[in-house]
PDB file of N, CA and C in Angstrom:
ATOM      1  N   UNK A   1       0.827  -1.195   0.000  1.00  0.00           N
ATOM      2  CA  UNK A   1       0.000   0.000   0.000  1.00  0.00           C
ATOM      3  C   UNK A   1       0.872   1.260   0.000  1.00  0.00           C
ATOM      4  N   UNK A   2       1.625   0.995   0.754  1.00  0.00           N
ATOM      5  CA  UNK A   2       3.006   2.619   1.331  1.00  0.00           C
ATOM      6  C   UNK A   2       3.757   3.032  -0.483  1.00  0.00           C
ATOM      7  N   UNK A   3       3.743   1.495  -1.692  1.00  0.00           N
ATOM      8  CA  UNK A   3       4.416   1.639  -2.405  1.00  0.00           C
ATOM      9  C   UNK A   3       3.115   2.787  -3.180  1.00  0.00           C
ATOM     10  N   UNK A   4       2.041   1.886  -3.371  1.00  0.00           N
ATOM     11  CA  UNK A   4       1.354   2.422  -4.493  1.00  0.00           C
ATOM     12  C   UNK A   4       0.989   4.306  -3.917  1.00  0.00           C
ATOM     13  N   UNK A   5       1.195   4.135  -2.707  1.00  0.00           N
ATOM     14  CA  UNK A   5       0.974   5.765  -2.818  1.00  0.00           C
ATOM     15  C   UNK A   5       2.333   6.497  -2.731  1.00  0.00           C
ATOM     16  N   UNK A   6       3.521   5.890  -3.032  1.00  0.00           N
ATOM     17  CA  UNK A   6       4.546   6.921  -2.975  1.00  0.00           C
ATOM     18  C   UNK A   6       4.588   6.246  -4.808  1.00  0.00           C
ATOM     19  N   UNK A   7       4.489   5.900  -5.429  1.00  0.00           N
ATOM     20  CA  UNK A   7       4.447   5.986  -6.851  1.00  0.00           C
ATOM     21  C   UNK A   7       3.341   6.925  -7.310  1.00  0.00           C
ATOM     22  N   UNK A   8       1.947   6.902  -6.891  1.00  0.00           N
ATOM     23  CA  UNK A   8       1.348   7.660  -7.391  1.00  0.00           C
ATOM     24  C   UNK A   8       1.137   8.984  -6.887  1.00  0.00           C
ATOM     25  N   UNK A   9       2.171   9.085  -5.974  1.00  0.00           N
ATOM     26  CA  UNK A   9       2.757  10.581  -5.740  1.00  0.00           C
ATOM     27  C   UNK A   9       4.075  11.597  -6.512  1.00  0.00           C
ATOM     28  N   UNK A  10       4.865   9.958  -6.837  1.00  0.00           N
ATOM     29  CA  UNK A  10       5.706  10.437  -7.721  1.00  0.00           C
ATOM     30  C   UNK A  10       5.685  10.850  -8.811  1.00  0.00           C
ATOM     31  N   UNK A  11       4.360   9.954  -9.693  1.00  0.00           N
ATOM     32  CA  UNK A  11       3.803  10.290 -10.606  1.00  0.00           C
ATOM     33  C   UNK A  11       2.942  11.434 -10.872  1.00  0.00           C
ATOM     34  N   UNK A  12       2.022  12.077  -9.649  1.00  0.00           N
ATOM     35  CA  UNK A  12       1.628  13.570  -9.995  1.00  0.00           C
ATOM     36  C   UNK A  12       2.914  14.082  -9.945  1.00  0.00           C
ATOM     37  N   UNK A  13       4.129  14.192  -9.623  1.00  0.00           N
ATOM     38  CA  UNK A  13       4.815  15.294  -9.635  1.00  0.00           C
ATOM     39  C   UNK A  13       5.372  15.431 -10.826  1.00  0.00           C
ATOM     40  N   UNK A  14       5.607  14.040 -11.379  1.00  0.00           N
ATOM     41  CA  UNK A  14       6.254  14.268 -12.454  1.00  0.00           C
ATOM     42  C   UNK A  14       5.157  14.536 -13.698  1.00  0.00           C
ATOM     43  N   UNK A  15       4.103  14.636 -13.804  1.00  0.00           N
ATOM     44  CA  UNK A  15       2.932  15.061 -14.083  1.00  0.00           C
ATOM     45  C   UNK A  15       2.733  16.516 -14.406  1.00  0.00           C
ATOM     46  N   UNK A  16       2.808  17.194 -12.898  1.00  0.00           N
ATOM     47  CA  UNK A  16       3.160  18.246 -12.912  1.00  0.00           C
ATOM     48  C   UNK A  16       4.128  18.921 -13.803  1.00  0.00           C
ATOM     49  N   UNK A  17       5.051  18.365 -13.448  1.00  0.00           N
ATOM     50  CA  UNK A  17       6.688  18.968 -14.120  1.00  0.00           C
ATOM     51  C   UNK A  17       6.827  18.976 -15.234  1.00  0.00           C
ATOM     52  N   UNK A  18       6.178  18.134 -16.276  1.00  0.00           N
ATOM     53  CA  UNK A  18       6.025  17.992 -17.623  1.00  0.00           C
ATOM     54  C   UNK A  18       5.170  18.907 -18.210  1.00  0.00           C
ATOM     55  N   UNK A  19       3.794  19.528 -17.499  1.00  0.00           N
ATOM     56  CA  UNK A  19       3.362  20.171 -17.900  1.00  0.00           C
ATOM     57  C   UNK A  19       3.503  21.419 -17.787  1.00  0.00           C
ATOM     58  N   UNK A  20       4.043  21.459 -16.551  1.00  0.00           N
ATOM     59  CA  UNK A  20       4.824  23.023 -16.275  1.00  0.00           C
ATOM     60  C   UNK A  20       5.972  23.184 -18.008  1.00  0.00           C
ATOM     61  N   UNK A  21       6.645  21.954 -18.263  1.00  0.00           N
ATOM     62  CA  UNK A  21       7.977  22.795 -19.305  1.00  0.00           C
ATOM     63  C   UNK A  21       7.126  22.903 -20.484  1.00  0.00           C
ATOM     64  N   UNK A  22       6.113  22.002 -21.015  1.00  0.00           N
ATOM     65  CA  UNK A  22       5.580  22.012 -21.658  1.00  0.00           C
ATOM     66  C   UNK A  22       5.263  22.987 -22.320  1.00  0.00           C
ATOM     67  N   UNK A  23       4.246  23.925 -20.767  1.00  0.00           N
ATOM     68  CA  UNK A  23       3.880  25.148 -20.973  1.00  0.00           C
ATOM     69  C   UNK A  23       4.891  26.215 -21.430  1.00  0.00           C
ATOM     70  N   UNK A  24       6.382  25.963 -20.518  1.00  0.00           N
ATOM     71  CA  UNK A  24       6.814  26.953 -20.926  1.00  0.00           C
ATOM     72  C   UNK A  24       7.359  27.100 -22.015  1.00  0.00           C
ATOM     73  N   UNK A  25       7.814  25.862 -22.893  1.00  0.00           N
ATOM     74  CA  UNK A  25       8.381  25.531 -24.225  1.00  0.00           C
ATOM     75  C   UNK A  25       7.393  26.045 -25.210  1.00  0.00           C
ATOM     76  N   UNK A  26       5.766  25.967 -24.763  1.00  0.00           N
ATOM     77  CA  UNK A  26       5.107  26.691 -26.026  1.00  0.00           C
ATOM     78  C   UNK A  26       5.400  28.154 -25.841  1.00  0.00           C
ATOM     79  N   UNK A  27       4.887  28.760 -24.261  1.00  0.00           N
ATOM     80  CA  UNK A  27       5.233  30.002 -24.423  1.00  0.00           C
ATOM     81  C   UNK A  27       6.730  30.760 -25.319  1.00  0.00           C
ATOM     82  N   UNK A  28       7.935  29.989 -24.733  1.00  0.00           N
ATOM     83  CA  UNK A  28       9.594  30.418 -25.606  1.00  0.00           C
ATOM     84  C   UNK A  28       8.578  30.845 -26.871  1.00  0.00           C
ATOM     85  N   UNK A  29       8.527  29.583 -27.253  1.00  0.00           N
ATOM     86  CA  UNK A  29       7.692  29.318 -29.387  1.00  0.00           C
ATOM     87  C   UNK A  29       7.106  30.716 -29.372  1.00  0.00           C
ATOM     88  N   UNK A  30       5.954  30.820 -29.228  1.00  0.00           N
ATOM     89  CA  UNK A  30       4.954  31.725 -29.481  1.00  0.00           C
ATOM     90  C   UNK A  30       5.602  33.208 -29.266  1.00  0.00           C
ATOM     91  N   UNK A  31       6.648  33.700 -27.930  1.00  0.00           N
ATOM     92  CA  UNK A  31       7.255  34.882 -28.311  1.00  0.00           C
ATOM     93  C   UNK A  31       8.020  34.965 -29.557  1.00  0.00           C
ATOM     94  N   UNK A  32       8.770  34.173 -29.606  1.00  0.00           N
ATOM     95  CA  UNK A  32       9.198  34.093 -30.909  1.00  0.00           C
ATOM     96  C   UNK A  32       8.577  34.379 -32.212  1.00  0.00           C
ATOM     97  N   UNK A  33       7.843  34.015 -32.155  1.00  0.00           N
ATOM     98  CA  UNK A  33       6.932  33.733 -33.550  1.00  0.00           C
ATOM     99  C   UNK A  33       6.666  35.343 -33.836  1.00  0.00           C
ATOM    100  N   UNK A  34       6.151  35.557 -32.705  1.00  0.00           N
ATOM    101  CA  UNK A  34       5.545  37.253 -32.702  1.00  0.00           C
ATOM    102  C   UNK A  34       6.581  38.089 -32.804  1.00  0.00           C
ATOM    103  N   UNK A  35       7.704  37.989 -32.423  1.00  0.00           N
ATOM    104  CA  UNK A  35       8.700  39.513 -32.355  1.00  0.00           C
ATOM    105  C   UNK A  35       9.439  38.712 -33.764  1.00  0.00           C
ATOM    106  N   UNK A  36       8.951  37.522 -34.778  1.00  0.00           N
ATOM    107  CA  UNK A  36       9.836  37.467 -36.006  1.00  0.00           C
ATOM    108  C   UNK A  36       9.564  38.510 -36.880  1.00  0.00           C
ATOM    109  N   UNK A  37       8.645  39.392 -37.302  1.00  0.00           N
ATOM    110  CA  UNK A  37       8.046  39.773 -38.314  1.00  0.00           C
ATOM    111  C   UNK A  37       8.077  41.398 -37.964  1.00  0.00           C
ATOM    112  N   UNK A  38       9.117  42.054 -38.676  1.00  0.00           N
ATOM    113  CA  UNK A  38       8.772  43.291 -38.180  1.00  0.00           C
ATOM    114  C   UNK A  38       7.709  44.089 -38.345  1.00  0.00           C
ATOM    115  N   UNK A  39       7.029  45.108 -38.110  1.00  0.00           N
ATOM    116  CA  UNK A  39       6.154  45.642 -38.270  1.00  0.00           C
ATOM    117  C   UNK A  39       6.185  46.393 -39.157  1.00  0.00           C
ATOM    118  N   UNK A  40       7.014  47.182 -39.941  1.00  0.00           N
ATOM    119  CA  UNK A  40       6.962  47.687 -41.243  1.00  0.00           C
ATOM    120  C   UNK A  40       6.771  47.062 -42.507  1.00  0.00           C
ATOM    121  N   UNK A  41       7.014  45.170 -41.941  1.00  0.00           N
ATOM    122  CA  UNK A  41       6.462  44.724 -43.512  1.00  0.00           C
ATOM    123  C   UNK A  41       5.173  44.485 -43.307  1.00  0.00           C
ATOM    124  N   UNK A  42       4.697  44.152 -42.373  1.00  0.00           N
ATOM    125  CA  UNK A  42       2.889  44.110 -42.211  1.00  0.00           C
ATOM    126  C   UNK A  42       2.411  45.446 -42.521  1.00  0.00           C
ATOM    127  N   UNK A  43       2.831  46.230 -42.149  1.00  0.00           N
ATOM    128  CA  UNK A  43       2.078  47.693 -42.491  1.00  0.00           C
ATOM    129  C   UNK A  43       1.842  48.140 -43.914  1.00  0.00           C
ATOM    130  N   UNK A  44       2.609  47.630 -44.691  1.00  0.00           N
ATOM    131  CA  UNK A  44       2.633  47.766 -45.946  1.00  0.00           C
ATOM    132  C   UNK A  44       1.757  46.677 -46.516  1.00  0.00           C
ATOM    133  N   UNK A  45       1.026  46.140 -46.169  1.00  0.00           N
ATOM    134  CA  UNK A  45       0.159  44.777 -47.008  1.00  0.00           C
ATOM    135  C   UNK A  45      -1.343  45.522 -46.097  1.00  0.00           C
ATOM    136  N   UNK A  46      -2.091  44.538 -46.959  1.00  0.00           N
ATOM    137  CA  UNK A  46      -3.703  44.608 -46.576  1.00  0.00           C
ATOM    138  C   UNK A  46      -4.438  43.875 -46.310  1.00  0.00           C
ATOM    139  N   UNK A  47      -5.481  43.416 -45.829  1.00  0.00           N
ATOM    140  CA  UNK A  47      -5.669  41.941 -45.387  1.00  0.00           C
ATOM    141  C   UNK A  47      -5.506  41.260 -46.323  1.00  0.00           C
ATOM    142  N   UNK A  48      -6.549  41.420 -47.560  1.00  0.00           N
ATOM    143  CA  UNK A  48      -6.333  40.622 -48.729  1.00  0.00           C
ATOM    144  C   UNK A  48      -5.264  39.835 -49.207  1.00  0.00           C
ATOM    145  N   UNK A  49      -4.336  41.069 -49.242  1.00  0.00           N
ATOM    146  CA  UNK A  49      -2.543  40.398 -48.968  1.00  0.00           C
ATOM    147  C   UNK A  49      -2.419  39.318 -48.278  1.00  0.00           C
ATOM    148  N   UNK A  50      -2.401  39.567 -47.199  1.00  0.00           N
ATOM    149  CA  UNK A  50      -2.249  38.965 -45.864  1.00  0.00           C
ATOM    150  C   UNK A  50      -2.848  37.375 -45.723  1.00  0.00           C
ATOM    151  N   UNK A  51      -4.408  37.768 -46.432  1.00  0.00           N
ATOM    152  CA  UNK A  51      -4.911  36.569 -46.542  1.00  0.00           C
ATOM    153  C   UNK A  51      -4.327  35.466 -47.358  1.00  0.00           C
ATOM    154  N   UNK A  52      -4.181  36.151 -48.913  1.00  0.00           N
ATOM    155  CA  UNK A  52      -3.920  35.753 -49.759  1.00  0.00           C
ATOM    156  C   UNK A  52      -2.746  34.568 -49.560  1.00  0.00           C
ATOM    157  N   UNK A  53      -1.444  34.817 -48.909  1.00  0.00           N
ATOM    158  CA  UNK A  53      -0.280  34.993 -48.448  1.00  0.00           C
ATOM    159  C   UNK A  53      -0.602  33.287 -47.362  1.00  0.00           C
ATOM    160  N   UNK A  54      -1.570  33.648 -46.371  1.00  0.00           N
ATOM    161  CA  UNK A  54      -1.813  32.391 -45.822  1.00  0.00           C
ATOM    162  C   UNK A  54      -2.204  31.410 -46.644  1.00  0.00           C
ATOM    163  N   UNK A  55      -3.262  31.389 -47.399  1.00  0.00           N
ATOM    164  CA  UNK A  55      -3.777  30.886 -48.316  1.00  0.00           C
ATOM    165  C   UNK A  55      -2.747  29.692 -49.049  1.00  0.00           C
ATOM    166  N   UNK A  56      -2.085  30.896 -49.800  1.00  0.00           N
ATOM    167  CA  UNK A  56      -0.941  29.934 -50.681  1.00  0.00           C
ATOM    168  C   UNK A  56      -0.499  28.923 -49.635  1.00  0.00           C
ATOM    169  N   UNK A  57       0.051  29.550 -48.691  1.00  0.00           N
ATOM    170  CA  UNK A  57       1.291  28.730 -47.784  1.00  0.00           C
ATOM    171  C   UNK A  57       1.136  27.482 -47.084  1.00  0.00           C
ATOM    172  N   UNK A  58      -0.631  27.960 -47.226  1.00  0.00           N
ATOM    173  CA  UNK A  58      -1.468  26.331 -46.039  1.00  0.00           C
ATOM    174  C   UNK A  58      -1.731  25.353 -47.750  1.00  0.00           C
ATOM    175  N   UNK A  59      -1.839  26.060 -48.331  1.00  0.00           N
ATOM    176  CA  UNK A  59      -2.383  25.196 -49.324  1.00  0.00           C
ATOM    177  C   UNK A  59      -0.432  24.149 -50.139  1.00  0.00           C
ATOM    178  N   UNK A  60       0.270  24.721 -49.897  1.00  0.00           N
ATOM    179  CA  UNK A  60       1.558  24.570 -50.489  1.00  0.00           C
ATOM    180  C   UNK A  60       2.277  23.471 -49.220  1.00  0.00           C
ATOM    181  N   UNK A  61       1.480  23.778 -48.305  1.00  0.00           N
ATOM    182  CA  UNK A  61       2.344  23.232 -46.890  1.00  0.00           C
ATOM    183  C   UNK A  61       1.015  22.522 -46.023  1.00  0.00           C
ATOM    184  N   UNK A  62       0.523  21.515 -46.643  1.00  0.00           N
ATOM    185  CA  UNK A  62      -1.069  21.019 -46.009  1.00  0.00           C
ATOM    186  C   UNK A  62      -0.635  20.427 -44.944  1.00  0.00           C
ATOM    187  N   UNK A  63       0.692  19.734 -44.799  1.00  0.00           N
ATOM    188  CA  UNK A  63       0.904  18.951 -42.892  1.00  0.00           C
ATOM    189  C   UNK A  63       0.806  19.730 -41.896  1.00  0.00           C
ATOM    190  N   UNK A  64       0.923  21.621 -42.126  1.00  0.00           N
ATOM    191  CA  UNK A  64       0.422  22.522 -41.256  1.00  0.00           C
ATOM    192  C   UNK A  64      -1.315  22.021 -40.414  1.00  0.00           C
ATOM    193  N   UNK A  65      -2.152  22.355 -41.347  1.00  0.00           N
ATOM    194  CA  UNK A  65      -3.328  21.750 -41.021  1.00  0.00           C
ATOM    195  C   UNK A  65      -3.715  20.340 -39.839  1.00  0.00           C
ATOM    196  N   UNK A  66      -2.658  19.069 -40.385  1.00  0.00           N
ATOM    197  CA  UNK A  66      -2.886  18.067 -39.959  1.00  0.00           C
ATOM    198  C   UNK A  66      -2.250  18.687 -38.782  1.00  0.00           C
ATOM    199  N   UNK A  67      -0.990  19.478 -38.135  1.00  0.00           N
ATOM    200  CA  UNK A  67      -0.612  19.766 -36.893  1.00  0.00           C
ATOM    201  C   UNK A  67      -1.452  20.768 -36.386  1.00  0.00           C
ATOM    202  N   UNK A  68      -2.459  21.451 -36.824  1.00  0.00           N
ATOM    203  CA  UNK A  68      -3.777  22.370 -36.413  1.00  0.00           C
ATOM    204  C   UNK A  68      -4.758  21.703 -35.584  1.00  0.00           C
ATOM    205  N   UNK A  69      -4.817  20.470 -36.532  1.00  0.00           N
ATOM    206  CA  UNK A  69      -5.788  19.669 -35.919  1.00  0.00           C
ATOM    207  C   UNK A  69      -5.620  19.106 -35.054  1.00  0.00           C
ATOM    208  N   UNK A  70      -4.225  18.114 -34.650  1.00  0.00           N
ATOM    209  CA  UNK A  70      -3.791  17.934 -33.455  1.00  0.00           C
ATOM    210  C   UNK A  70      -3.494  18.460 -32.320  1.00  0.00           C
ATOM    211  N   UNK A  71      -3.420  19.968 -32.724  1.00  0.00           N
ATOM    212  CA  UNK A  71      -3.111  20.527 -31.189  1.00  0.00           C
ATOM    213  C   UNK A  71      -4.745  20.764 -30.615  1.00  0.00           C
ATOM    214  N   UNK A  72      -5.791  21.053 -31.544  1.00  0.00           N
ATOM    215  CA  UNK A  72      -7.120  21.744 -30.894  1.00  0.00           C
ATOM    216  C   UNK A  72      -7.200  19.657 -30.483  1.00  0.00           C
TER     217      UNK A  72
END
């Protein structure tokens, strides 16, 4: 009995801990992503652009999608 609750204590922690880096490994990603793109080349396009631009890139690069779908 003493085992199964110091394993399944060990196991929330390490539970924990995985999801803690997890979190923070997406957060690193996602600043990143945002401070890549300076703001003077967005300012110069229009959504249409913009859209357009996604468009091609999901359609040229469809395993994007399949990793869309996996994260929701």
């Amino acid at each position: 009995m003493n085992k199964a609750v110091l394993l399944a204590g060990a196991a929330a922690i390490i539970a924990v801990g995985m999801l803690a880096l997890g979190f923070a490994a997406g957060r690193q990603q996602q600043v990143a992503v945002e401070s890549s793109v300076p703001e003077s080349t967005l300012a110069g396009l229009d959504r249409s652009e913009i859209e357009k631009i996604v468009r091609d890139y999901l359609i040229t690069n469809p395993e994007v999608m399949i990793e869309v779908q996996s994260a929701l």
